[in-house]
PDB file of N, CA and C in Angstrom:
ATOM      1  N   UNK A   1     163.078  44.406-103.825  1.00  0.00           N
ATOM      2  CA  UNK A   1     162.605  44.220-105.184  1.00  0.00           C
ATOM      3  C   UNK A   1     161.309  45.006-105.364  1.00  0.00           C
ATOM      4  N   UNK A   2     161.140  45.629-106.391  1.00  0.00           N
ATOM      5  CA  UNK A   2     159.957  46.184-106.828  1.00  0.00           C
ATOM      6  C   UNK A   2     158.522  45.611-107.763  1.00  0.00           C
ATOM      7  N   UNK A   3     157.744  45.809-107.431  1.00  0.00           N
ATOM      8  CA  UNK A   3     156.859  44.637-107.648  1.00  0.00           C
ATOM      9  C   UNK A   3     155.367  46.195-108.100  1.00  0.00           C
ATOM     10  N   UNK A   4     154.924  45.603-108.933  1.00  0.00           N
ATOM     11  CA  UNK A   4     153.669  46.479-109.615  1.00  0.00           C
ATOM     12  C   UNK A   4     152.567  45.320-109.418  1.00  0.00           C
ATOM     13  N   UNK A   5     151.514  45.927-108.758  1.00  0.00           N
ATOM     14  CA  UNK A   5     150.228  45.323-108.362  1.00  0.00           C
ATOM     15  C   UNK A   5     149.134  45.971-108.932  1.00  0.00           C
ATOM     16  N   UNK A   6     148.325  45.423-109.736  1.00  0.00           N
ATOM     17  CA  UNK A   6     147.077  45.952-110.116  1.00  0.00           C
ATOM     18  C   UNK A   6     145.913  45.048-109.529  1.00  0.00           C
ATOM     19  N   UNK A   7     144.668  45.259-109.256  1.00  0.00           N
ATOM     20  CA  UNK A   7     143.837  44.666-108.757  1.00  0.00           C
ATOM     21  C   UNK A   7     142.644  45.532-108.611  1.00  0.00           C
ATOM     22  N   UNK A   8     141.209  44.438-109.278  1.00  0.00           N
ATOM     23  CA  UNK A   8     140.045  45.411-109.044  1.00  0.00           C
ATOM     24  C   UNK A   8     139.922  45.407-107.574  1.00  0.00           C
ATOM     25  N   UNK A   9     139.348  46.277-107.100  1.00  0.00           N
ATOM     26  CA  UNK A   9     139.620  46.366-105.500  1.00  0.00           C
ATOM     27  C   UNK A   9     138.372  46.703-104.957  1.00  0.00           C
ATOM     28  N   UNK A  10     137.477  46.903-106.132  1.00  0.00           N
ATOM     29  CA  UNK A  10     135.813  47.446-105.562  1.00  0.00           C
ATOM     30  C   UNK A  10     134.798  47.298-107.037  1.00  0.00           C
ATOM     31  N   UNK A  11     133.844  46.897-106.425  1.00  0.00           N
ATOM     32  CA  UNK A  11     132.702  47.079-107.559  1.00  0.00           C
ATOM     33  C   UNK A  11     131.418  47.461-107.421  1.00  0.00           C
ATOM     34  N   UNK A  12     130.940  48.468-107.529  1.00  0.00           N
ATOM     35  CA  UNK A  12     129.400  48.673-106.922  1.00  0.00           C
ATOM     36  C   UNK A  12     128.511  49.092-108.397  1.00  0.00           C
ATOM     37  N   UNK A  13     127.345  48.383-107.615  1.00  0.00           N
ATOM     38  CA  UNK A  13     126.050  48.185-108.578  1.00  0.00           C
ATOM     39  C   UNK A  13     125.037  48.852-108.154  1.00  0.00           C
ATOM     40  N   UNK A  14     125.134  49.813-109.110  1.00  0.00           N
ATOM     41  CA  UNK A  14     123.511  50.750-108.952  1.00  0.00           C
ATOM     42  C   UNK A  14     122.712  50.494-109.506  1.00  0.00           C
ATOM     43  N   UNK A  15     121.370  50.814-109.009  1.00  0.00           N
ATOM     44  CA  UNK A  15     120.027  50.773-108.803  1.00  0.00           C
ATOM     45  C   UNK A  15     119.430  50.765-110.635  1.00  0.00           C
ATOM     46  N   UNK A  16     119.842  51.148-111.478  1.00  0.00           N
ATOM     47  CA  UNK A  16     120.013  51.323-112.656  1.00  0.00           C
ATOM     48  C   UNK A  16     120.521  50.274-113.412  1.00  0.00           C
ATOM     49  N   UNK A  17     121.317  49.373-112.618  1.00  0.00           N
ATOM     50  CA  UNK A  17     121.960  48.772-113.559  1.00  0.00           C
ATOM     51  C   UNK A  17     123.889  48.843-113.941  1.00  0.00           C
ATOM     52  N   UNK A  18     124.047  50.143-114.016  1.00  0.00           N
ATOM     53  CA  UNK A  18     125.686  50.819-113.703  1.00  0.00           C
ATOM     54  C   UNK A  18     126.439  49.707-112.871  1.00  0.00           C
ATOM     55  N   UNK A  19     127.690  49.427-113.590  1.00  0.00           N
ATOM     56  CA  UNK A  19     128.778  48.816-112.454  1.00  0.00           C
ATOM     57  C   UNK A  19     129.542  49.447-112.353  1.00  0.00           C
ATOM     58  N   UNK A  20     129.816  49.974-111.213  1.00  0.00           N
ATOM     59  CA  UNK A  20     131.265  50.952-110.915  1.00  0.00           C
ATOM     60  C   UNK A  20     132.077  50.409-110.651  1.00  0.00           C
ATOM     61  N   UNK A  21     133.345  50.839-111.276  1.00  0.00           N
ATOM     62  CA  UNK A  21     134.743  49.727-111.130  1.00  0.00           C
ATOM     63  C   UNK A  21     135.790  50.421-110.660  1.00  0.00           C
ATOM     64  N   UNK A  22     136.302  49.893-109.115  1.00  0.00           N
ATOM     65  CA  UNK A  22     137.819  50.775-109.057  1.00  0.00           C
ATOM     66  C   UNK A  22     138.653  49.715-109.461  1.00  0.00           C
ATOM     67  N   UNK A  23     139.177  50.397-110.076  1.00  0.00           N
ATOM     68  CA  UNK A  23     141.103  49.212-110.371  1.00  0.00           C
ATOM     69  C   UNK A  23     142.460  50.271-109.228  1.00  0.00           C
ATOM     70  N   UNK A  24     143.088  49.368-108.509  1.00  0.00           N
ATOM     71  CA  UNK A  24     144.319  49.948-108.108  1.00  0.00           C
ATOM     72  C   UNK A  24     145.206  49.736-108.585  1.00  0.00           C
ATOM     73  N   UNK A  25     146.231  50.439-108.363  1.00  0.00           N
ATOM     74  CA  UNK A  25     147.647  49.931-108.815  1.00  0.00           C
ATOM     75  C   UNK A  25     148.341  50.224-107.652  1.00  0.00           C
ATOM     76  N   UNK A  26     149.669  49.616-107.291  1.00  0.00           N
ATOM     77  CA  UNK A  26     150.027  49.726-106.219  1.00  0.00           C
ATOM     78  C   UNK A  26     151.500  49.424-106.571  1.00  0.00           C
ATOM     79  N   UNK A  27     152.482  50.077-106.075  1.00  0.00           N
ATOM     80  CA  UNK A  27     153.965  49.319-106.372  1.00  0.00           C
ATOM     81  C   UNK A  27     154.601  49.009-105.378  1.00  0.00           C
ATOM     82  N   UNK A  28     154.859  48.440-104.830  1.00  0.00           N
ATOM     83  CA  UNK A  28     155.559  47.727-103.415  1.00  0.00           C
ATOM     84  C   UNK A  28     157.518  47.380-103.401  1.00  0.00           C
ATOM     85  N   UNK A  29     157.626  47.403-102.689  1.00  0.00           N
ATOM     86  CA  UNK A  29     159.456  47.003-102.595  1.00  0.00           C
ATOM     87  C   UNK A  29     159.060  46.372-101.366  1.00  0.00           C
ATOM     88  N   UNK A  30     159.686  44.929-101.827  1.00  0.00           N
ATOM     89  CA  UNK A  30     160.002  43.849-100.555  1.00  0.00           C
ATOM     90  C   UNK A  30     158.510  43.682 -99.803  1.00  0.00           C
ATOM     91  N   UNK A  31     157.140  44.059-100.418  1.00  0.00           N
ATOM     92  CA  UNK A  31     156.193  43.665 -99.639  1.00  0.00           C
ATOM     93  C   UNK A  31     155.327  44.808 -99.087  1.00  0.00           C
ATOM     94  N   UNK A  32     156.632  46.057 -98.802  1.00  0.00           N
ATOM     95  CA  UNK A  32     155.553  47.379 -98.651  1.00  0.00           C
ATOM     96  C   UNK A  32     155.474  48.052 -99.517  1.00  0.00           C
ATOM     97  N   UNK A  33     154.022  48.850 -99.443  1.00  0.00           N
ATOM     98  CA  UNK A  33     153.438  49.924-100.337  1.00  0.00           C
ATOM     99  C   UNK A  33     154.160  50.515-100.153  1.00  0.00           C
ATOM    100  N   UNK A  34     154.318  51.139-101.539  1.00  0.00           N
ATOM    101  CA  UNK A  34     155.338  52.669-101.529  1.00  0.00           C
ATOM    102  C   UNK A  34     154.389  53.555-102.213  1.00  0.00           C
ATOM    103  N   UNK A  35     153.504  53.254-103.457  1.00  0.00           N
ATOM    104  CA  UNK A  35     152.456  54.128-103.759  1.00  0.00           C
ATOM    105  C   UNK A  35     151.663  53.518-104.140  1.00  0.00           C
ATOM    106  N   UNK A  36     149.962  54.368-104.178  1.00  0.00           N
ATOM    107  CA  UNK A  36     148.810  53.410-104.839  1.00  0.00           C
ATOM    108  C   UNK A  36     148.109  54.554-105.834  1.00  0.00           C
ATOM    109  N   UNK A  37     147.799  54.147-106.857  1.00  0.00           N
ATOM    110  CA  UNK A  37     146.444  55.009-107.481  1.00  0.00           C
ATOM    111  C   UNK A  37     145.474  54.323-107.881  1.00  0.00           C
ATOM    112  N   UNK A  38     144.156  55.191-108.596  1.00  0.00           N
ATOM    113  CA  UNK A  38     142.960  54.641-108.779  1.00  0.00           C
ATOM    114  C   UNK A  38     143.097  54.898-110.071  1.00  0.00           C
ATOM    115  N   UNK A  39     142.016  54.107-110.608  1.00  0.00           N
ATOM    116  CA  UNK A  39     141.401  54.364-112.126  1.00  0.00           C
ATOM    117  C   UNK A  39     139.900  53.516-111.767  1.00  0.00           C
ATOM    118  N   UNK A  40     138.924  54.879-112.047  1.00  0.00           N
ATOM    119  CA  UNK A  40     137.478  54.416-112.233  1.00  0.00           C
ATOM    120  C   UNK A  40     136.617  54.330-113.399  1.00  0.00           C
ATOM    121  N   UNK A  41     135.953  53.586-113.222  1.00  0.00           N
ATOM    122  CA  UNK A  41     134.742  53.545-115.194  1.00  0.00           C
ATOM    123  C   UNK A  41     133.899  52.800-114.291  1.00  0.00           C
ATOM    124  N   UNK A  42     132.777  53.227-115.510  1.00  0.00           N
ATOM    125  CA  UNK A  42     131.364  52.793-115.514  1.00  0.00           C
ATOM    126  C   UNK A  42     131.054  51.574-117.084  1.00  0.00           C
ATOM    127  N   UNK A  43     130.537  50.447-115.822  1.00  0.00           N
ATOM    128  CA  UNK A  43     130.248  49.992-117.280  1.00  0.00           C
ATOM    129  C   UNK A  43     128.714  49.849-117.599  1.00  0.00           C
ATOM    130  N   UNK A  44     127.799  50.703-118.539  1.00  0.00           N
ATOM    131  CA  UNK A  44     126.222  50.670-118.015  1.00  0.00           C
ATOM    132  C   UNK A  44     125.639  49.527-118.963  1.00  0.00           C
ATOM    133  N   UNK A  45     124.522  49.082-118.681  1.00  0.00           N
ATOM    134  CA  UNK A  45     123.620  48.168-119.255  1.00  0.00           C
ATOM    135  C   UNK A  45     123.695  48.529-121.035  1.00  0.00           C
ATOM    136  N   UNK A  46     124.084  47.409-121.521  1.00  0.00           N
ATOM    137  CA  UNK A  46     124.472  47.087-122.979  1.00  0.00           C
ATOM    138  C   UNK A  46     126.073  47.827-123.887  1.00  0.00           C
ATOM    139  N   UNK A  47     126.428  47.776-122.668  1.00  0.00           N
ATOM    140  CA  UNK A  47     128.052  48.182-123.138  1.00  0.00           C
ATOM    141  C   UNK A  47     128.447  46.717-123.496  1.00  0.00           C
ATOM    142  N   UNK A  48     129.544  47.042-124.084  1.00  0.00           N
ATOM    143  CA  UNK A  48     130.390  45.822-124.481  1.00  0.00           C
ATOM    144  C   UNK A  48     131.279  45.527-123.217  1.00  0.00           C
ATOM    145  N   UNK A  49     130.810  44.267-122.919  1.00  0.00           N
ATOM    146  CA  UNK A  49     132.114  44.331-121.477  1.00  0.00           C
ATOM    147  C   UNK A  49     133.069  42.982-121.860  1.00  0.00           C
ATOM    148  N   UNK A  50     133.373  42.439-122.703  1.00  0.00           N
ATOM    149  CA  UNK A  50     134.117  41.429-123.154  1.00  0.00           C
ATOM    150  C   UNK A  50     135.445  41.467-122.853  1.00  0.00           C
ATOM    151  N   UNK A  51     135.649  43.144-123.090  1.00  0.00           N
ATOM    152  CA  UNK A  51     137.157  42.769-122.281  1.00  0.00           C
ATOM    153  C   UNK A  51     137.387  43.427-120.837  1.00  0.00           C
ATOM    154  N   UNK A  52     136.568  43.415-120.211  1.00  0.00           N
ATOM    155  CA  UNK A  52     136.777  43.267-119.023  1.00  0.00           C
ATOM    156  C   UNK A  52     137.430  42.440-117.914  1.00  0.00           C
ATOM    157  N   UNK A  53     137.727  42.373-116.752  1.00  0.00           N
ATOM    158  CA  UNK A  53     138.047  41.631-115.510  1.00  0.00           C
ATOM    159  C   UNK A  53     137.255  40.980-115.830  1.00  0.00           C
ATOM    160  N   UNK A  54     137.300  39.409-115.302  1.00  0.00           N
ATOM    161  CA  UNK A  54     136.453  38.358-115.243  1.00  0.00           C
ATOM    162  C   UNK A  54     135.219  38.602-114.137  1.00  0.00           C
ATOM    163  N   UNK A  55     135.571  39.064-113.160  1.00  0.00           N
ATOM    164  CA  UNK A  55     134.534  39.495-112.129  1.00  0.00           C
ATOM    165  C   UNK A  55     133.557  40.017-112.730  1.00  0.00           C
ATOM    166  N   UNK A  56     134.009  41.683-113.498  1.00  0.00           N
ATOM    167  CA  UNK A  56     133.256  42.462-113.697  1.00  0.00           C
ATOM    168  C   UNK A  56     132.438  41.732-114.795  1.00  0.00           C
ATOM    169  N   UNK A  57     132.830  40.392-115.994  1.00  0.00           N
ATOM    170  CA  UNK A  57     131.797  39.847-116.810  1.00  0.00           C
ATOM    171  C   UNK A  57     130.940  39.236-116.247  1.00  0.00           C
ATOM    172  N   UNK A  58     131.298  38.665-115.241  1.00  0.00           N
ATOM    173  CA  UNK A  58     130.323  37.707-114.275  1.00  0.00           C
ATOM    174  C   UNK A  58     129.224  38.209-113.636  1.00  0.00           C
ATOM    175  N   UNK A  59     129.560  39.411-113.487  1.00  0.00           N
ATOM    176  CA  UNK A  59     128.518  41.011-112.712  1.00  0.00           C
ATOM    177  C   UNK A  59     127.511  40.724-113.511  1.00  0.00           C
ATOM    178  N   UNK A  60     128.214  41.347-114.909  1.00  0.00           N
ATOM    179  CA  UNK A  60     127.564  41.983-116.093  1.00  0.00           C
ATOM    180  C   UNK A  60     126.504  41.169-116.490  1.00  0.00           C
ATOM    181  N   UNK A  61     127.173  40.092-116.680  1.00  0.00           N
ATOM    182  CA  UNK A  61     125.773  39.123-117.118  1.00  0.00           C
ATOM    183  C   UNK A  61     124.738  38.911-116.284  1.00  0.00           C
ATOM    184  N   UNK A  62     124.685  38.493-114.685  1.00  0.00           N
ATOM    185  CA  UNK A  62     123.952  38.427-114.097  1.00  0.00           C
ATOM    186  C   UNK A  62     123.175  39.781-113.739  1.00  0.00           C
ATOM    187  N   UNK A  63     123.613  40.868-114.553  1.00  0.00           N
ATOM    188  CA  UNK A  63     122.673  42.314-113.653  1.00  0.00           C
ATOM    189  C   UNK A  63     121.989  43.258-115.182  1.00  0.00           C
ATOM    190  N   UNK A  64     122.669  42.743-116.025  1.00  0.00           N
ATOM    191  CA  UNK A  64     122.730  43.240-117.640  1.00  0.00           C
ATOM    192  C   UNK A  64     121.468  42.439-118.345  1.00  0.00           C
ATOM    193  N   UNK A  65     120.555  42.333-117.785  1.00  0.00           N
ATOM    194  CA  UNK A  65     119.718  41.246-118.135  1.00  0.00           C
ATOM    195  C   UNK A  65     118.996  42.281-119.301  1.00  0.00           C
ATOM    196  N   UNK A  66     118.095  41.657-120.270  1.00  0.00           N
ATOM    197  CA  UNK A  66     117.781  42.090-121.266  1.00  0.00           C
ATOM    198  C   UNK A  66     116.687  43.392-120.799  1.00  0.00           C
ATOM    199  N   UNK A  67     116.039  43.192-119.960  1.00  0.00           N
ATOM    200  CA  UNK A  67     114.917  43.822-119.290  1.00  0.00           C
ATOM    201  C   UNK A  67     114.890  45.487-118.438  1.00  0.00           C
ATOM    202  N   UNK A  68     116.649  45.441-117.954  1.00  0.00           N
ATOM    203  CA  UNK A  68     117.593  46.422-117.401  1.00  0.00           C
ATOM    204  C   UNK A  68     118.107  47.104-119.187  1.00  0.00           C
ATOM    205  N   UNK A  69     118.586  45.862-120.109  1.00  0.00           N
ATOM    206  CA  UNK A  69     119.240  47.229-121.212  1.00  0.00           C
ATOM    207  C   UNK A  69     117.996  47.503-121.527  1.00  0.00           C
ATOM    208  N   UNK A  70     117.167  47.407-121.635  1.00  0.00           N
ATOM    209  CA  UNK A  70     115.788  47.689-122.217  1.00  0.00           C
ATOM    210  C   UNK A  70     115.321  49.164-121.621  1.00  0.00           C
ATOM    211  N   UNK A  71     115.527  48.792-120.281  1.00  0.00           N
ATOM    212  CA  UNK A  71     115.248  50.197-119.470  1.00  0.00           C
ATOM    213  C   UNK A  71     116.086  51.390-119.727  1.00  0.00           C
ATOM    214  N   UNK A  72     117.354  51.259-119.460  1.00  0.00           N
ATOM    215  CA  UNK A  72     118.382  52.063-119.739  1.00  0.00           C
ATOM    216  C   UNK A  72     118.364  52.672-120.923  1.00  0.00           C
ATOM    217  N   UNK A  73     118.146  52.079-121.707  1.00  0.00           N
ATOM    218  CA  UNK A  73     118.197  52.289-123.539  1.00  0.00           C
ATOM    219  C   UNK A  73     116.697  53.595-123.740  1.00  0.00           C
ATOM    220  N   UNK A  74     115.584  52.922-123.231  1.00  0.00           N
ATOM    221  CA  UNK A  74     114.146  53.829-123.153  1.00  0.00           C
ATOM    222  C   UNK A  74     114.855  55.346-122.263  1.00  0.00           C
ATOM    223  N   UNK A  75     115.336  55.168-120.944  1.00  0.00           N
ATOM    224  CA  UNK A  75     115.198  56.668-119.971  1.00  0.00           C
ATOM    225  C   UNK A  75     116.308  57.286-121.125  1.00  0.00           C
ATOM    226  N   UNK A  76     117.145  56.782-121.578  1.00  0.00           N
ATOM    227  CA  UNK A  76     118.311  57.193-122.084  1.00  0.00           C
ATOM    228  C   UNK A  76     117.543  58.494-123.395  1.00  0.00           C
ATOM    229  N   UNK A  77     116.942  57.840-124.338  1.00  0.00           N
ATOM    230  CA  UNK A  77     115.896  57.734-125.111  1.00  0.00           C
ATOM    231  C   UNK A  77     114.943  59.005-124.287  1.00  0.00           C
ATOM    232  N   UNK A  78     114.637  59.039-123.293  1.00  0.00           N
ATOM    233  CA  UNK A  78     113.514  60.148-122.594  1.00  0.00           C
ATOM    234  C   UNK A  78     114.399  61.260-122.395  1.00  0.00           C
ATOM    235  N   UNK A  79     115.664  61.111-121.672  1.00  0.00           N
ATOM    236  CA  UNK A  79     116.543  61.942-121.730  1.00  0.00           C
ATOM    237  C   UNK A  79     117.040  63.009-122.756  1.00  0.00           C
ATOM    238  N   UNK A  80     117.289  62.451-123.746  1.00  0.00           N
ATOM    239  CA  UNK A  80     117.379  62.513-125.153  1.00  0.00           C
ATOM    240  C   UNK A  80     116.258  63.969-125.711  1.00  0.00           C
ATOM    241  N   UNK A  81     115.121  64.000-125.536  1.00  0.00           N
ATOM    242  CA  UNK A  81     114.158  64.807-125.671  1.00  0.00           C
ATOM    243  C   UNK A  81     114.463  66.214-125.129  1.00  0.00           C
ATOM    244  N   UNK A  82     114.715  65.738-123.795  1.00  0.00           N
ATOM    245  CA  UNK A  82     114.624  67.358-123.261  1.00  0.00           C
ATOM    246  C   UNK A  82     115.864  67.975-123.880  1.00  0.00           C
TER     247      UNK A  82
END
């Protein structure tokens, strides 16, 4: 039987604030992998993450703190200039 697996499989948090998200997909017959791919995104400080993985909201809130979009929003903002 063929079976389609998706699953976030990684999440890393940079120094900034950024959550990096891998999602896999994987399709299996009877239990073994037969193929896998990736799909990556960034979700940065004051994105909308509502529809996200539950993980990745749980991240978000605890690292998305007002003080981080604040920052992000200003370098973004300095960036902006040059």
């Amino acid at each position: 039987m063929l079976e389609k697996k998706v699953v976030i499989d990684s999440i890393n948090i940079l120094e900034d604030g950024h959550i990096q998200v891998r999602q896999a997909t994987k399709v299996l017959e009877d239990g073994k992998e037969l193929s896998k791919s990736y799909h990556r995104w960034v979700v940065s400080p004051g994105d909308d993450y509502s529809t996200q993985d539950e993980k990745v909201k749980n991240i978000a809130q605890v690292v998305h703190t007002q003080k981080v979009v604040d920052a992000y929003k200003a370098k973004r903002t300095e960036n902006d200039k040059i």
